[in-house]
N, C-alpha and C. Protein backbone atom coordinates (compact mmCIF):
# COMPACT_ATOMS: atom_id res chain seq x y z
N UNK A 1 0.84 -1.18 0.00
CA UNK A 1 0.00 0.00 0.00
C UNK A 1 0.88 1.24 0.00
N UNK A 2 0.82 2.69 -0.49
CA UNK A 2 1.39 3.54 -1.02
C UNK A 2 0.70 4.43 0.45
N UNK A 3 1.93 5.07 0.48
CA UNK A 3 0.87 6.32 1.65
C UNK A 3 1.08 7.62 0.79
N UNK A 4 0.27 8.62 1.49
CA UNK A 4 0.74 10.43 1.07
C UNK A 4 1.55 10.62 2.34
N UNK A 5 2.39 11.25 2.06
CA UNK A 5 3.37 11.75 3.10
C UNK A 5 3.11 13.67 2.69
N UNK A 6 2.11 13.78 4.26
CA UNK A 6 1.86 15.40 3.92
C UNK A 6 2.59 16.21 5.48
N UNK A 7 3.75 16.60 5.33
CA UNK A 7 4.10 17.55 7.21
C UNK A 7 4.17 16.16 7.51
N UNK A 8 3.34 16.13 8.40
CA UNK A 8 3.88 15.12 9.28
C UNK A 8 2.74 13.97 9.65
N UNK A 9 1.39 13.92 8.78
CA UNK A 9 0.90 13.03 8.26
C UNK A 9 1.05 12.10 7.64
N UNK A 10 0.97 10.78 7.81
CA UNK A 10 1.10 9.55 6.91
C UNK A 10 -0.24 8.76 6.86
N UNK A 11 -0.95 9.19 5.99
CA UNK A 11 -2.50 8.56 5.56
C UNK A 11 -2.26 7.76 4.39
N UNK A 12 -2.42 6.32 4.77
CA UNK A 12 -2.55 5.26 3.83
C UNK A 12 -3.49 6.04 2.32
N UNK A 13 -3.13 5.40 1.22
CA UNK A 13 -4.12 5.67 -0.17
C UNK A 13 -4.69 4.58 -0.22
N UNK A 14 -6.30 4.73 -0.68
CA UNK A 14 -6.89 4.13 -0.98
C UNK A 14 -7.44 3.78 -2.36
N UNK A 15 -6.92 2.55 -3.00
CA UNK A 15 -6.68 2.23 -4.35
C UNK A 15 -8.04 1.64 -5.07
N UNK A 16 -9.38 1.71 -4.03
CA UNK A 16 -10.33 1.13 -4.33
C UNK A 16 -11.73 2.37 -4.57
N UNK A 17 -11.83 2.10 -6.02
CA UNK A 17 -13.40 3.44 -6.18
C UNK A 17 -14.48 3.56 -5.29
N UNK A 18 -15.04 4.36 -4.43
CA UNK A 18 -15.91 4.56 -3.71
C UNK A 18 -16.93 3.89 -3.95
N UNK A 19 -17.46 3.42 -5.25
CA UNK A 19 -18.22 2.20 -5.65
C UNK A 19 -17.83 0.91 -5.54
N UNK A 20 -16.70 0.74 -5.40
CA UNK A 20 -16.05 -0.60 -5.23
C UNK A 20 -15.99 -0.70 -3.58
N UNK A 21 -16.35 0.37 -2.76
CA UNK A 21 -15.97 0.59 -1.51
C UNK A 21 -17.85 0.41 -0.96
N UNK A 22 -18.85 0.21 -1.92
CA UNK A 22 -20.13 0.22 -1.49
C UNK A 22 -20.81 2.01 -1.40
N UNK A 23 -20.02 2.77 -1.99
CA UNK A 23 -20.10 4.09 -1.71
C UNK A 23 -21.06 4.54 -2.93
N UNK A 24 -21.94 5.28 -3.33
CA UNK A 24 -22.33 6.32 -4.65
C UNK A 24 -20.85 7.46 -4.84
N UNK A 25 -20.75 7.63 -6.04
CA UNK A 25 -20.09 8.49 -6.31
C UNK A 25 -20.15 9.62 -5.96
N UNK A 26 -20.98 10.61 -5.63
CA UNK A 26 -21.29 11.61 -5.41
C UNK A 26 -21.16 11.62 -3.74
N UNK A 27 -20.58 10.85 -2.91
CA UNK A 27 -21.28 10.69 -1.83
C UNK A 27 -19.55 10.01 -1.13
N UNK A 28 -18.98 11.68 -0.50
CA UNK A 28 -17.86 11.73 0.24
C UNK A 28 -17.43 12.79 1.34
N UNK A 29 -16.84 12.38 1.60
CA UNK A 29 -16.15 13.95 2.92
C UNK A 29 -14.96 14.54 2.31
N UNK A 30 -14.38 15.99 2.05
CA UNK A 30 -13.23 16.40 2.31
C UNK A 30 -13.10 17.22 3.03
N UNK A 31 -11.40 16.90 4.47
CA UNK A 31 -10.92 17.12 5.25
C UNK A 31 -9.57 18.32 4.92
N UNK A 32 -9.77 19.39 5.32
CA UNK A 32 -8.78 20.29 4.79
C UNK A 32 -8.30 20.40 6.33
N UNK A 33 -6.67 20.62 6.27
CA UNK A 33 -6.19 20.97 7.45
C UNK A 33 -5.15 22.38 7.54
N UNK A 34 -4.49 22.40 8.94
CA UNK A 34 -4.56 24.10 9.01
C UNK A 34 -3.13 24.01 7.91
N UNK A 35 -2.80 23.00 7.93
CA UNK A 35 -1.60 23.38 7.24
C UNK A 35 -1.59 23.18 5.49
N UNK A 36 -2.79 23.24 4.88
CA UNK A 36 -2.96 22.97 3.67
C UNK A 36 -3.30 21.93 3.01
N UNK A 37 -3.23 20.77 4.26
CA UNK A 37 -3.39 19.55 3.15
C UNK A 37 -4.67 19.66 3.18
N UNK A 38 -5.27 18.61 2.15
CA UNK A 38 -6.55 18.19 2.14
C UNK A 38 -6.59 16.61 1.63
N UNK A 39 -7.79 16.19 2.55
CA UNK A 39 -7.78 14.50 2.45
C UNK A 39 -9.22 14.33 1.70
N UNK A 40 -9.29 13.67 0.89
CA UNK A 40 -10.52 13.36 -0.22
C UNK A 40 -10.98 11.66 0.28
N UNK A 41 -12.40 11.51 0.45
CA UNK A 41 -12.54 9.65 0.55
C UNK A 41 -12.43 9.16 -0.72
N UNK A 42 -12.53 9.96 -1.57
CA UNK A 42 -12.10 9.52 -3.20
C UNK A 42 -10.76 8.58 -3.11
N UNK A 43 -9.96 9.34 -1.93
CA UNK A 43 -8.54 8.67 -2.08
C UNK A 43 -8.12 8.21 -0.50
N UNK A 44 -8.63 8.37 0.36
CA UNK A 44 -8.74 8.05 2.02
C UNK A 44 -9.86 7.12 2.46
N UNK A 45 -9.65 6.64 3.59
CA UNK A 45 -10.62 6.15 4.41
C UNK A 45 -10.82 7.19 6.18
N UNK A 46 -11.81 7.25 6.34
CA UNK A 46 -11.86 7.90 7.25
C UNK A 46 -11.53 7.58 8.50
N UNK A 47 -11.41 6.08 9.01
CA UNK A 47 -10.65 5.17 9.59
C UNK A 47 -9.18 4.96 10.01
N UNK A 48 -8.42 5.55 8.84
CA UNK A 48 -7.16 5.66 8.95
C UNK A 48 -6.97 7.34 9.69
N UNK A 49 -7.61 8.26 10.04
CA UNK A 49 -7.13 9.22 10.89
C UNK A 49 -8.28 9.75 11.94
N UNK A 50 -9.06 8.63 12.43
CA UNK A 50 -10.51 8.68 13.30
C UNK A 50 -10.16 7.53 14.85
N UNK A 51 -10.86 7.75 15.47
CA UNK A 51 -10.85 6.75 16.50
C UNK A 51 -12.09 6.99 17.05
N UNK A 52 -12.93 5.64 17.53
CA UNK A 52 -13.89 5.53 18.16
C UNK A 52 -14.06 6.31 19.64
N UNK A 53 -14.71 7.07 19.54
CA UNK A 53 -15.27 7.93 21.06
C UNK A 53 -16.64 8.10 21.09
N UNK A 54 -17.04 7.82 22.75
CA UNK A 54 -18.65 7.94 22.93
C UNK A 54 -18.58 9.05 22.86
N UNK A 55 -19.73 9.94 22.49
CA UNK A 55 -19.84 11.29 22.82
C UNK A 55 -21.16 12.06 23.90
N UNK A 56 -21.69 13.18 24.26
CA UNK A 56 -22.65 13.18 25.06
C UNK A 56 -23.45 13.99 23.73
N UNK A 57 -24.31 13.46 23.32
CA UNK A 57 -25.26 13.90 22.26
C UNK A 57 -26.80 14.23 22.87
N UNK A 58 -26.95 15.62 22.86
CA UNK A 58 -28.23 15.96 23.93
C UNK A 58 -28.04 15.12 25.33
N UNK A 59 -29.33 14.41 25.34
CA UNK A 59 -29.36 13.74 26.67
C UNK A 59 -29.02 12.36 26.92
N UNK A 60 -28.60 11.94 25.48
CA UNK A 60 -28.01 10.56 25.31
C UNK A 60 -26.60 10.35 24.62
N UNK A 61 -25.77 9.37 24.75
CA UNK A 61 -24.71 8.72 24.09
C UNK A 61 -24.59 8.02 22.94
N UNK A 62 -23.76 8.61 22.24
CA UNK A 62 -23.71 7.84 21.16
C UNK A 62 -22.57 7.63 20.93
N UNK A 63 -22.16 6.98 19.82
CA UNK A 63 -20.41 6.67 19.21
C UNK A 63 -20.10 7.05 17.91
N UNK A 64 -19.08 7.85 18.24
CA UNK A 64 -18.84 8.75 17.14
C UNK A 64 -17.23 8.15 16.83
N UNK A 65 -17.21 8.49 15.27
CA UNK A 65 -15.73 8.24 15.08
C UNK A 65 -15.27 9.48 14.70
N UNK A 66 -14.20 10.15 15.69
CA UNK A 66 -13.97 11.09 15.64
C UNK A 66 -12.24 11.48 15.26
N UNK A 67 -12.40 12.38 14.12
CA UNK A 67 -10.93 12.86 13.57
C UNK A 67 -9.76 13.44 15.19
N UNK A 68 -8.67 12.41 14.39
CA UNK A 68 -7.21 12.71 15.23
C UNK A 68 -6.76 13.76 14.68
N UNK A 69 -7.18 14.57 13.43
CA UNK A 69 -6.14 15.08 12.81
C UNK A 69 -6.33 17.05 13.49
N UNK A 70 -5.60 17.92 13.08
CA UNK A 70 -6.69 18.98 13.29
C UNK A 70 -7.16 19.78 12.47
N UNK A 71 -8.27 19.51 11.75
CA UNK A 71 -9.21 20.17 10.94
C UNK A 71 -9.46 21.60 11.08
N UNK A 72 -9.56 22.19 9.97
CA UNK A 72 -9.75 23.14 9.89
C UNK A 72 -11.20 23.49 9.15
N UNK A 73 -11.73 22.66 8.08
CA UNK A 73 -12.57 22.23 7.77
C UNK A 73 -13.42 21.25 6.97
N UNK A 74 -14.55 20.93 7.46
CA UNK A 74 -14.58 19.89 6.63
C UNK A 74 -16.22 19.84 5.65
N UNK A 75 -16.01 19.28 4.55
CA UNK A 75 -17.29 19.27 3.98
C UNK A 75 -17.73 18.04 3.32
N UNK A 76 -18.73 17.80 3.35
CA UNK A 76 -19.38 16.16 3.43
C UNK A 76 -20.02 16.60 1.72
N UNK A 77 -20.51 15.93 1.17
CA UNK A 77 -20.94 15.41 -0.23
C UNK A 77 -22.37 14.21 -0.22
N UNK A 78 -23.41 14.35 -0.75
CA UNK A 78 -24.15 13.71 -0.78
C UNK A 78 -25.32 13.87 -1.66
N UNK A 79 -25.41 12.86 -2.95
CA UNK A 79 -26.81 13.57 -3.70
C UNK A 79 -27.38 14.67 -4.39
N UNK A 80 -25.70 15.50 -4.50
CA UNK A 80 -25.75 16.74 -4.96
C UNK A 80 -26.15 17.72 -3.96
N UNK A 81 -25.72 17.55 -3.07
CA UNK A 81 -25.97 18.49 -1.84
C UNK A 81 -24.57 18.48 -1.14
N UNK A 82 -24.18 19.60 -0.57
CA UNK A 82 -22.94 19.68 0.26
C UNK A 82 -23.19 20.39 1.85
N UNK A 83 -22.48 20.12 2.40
CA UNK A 83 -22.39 21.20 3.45
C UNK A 83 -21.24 21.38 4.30
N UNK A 84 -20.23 22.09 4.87
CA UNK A 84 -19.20 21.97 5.65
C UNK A 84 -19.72 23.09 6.95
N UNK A 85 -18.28 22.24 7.58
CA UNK A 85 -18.19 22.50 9.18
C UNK A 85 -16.98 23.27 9.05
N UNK A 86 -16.59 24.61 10.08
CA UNK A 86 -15.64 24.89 10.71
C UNK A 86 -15.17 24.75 11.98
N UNK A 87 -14.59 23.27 12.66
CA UNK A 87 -14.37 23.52 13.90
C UNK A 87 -13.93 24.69 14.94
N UNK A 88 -14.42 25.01 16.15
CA UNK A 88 -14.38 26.34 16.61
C UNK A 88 -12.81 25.84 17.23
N UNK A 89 -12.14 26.48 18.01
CA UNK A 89 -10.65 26.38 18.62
C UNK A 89 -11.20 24.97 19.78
N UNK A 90 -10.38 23.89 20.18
CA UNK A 90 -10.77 22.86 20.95
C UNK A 90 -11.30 21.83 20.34
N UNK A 91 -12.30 22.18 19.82
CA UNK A 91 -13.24 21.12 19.42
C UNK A 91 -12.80 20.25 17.56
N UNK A 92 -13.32 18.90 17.90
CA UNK A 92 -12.86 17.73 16.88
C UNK A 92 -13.86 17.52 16.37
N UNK A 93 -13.98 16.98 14.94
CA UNK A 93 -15.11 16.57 14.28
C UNK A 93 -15.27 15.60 14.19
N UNK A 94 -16.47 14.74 13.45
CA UNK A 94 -16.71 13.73 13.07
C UNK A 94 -17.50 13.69 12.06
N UNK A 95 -17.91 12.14 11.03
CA UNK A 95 -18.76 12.32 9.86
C UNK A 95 -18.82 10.45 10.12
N UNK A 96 -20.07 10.30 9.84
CA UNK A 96 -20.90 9.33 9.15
C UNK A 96 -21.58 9.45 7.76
N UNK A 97 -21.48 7.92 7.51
CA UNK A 97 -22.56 7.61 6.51
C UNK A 97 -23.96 7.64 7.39
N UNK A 98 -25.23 7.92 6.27
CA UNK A 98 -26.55 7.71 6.96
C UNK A 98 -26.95 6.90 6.07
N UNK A 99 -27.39 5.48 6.35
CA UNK A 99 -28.37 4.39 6.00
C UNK A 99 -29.44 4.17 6.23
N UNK A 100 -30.19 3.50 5.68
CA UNK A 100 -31.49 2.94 6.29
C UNK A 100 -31.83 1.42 5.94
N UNK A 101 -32.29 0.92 6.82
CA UNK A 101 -32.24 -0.85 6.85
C UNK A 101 -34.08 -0.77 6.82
N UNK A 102 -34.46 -1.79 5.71
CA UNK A 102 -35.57 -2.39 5.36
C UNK A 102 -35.58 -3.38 5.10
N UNK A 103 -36.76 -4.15 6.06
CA UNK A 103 -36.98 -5.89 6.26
C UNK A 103 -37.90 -6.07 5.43
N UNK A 104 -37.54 -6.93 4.17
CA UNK A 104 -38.44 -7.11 2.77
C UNK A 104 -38.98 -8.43 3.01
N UNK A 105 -39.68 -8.42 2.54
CA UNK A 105 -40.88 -9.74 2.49
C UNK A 105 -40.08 -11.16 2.55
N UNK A 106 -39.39 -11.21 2.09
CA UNK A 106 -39.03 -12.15 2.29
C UNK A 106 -37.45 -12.45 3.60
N UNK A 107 -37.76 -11.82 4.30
CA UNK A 107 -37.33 -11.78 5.74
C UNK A 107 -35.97 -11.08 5.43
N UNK A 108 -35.30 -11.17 4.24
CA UNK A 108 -33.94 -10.44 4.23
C UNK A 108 -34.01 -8.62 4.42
N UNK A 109 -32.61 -8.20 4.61
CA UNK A 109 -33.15 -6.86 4.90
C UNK A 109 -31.95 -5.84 4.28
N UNK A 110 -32.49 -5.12 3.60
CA UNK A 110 -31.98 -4.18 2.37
C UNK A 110 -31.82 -2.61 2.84
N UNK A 111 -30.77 -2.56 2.92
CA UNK A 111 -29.85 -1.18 3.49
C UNK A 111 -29.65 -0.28 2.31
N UNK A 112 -29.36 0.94 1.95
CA UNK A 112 -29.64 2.12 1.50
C UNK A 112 -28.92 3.25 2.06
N UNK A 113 -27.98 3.88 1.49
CA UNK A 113 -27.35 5.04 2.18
C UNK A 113 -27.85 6.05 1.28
N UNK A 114 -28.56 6.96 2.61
CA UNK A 114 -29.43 8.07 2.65
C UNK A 114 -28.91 9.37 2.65
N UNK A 115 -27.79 8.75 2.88
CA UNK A 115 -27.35 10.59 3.52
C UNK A 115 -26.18 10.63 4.21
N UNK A 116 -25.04 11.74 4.64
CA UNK A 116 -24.15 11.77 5.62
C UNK A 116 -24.47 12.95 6.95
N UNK A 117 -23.69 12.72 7.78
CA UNK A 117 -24.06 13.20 9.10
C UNK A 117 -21.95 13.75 9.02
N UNK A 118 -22.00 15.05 9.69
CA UNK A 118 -20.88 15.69 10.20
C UNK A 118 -21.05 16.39 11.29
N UNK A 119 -20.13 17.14 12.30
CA UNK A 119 -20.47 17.35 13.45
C UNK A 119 -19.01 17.71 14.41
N UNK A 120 -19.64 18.51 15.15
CA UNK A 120 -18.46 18.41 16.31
C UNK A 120 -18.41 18.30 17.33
N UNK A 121 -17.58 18.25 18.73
CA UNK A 121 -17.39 17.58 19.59
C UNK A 121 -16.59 18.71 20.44
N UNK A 122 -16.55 18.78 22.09
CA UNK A 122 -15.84 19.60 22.31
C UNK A 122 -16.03 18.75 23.77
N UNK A 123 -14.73 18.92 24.06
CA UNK A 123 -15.13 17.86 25.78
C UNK A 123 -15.72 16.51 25.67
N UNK A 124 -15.87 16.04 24.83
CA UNK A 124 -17.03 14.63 24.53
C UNK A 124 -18.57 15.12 24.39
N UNK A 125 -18.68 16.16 24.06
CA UNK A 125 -19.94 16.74 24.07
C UNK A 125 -20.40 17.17 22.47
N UNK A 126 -21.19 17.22 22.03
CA UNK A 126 -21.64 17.43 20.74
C UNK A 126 -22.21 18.69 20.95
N UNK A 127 -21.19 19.66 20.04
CA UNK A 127 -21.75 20.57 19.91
C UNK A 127 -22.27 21.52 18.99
N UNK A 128 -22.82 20.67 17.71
CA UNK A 128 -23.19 20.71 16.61
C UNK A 128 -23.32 19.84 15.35
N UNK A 129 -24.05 19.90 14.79
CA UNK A 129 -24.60 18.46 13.29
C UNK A 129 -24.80 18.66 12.32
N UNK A 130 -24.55 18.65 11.62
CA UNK A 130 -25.58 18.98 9.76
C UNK A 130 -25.56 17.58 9.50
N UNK A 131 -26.81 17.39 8.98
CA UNK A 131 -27.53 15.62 8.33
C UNK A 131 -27.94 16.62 6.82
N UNK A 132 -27.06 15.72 5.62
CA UNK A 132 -27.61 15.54 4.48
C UNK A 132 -28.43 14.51 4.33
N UNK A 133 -29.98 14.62 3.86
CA UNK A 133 -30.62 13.75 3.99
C UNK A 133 -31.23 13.29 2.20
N UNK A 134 -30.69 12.80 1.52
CA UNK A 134 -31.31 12.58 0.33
C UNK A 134 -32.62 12.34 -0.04
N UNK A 135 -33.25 11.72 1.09
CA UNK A 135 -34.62 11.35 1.25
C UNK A 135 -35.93 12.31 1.01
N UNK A 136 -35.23 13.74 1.44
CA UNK A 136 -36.11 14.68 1.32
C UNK A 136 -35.58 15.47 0.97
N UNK A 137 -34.07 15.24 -0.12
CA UNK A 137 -33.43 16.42 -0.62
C UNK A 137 -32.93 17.74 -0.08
N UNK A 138 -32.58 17.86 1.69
CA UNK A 138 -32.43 18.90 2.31
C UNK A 138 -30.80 19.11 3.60
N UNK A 139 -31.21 19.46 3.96
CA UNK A 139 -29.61 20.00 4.59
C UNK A 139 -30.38 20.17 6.14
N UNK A 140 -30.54 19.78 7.37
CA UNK A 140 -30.83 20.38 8.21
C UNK A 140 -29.80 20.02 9.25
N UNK A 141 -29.66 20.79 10.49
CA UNK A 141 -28.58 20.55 11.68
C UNK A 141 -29.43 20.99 13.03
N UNK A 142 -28.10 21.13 13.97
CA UNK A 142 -28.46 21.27 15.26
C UNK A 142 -26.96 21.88 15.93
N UNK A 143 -27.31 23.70 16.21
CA UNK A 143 -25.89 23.60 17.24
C UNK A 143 -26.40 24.15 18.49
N UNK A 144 -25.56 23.82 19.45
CA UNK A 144 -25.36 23.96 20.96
C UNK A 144 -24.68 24.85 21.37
């Protein structure tokens, strides 16, 4: 496997098409950082610079995989819709895929990616969201 060597980043390349990855084409994150680079899922996995953290989301927990790197900003892709985040000073982001699972008649059950979710984090606390939702063609969020 080939890496990018950016400063002082070493992010594996990813040699496999976002369709070959289960992905739509249209349907990615890019990660710009303070020092110029920028990371594309065209050519990254988000895995290779994320780590699993619960976070406090309103009044409940959830698990977020949240960027090691430090972002400066980031903007998600979905369906012909975009939207980006500017993390404030402190706070780390995160991004999901959004799916949806349907149990078809014949008991198997057929998943669908709907949309992406981005967001940030400050203390383990969520303190902001944008959901691209393809479903209803719209952009909505939530900040704190």
């Amino acid at each position: 496997m080939f890496n990018i060597f950016k400063k002082k980043h070493i992010i594996p390349v990813e040699t496999r098409s976002l369709e070959q990855r289960g992905l739509p084409e249209d349907s990615y994150f890019e990660v710009g950082l303070g020092d110029g680079t920028l990371y594309s899922e065209k050519f990254c996995n988000w895995r290779d610079f994320s780590e699993e953290m619960v976070i406090l989301y309103g009044d409940k927990k959830k698990v977020a995989n949240v960027c090691t790197l430090p972002v400066k900003k980031i903007t998600i892709h979905h369906g012909g819709l975009q939207t980006s985040i500017e993390p404030e000073k402190g706070e780390q982001v995160y991004q999901a895929i959004k799916s949806s699972a349907t149990l078809q008649s014949d008991s198997s059950v057929k998943t669908e990616i709907v949309g992406r979710v981005v967001g940030t984090v400050k203390d383990g606390i969520m303190t902001q969201e944008k959901v691209i939702d393809a479903r209803i063609n719209e952009i909505y969020g939530i900040k704190i």
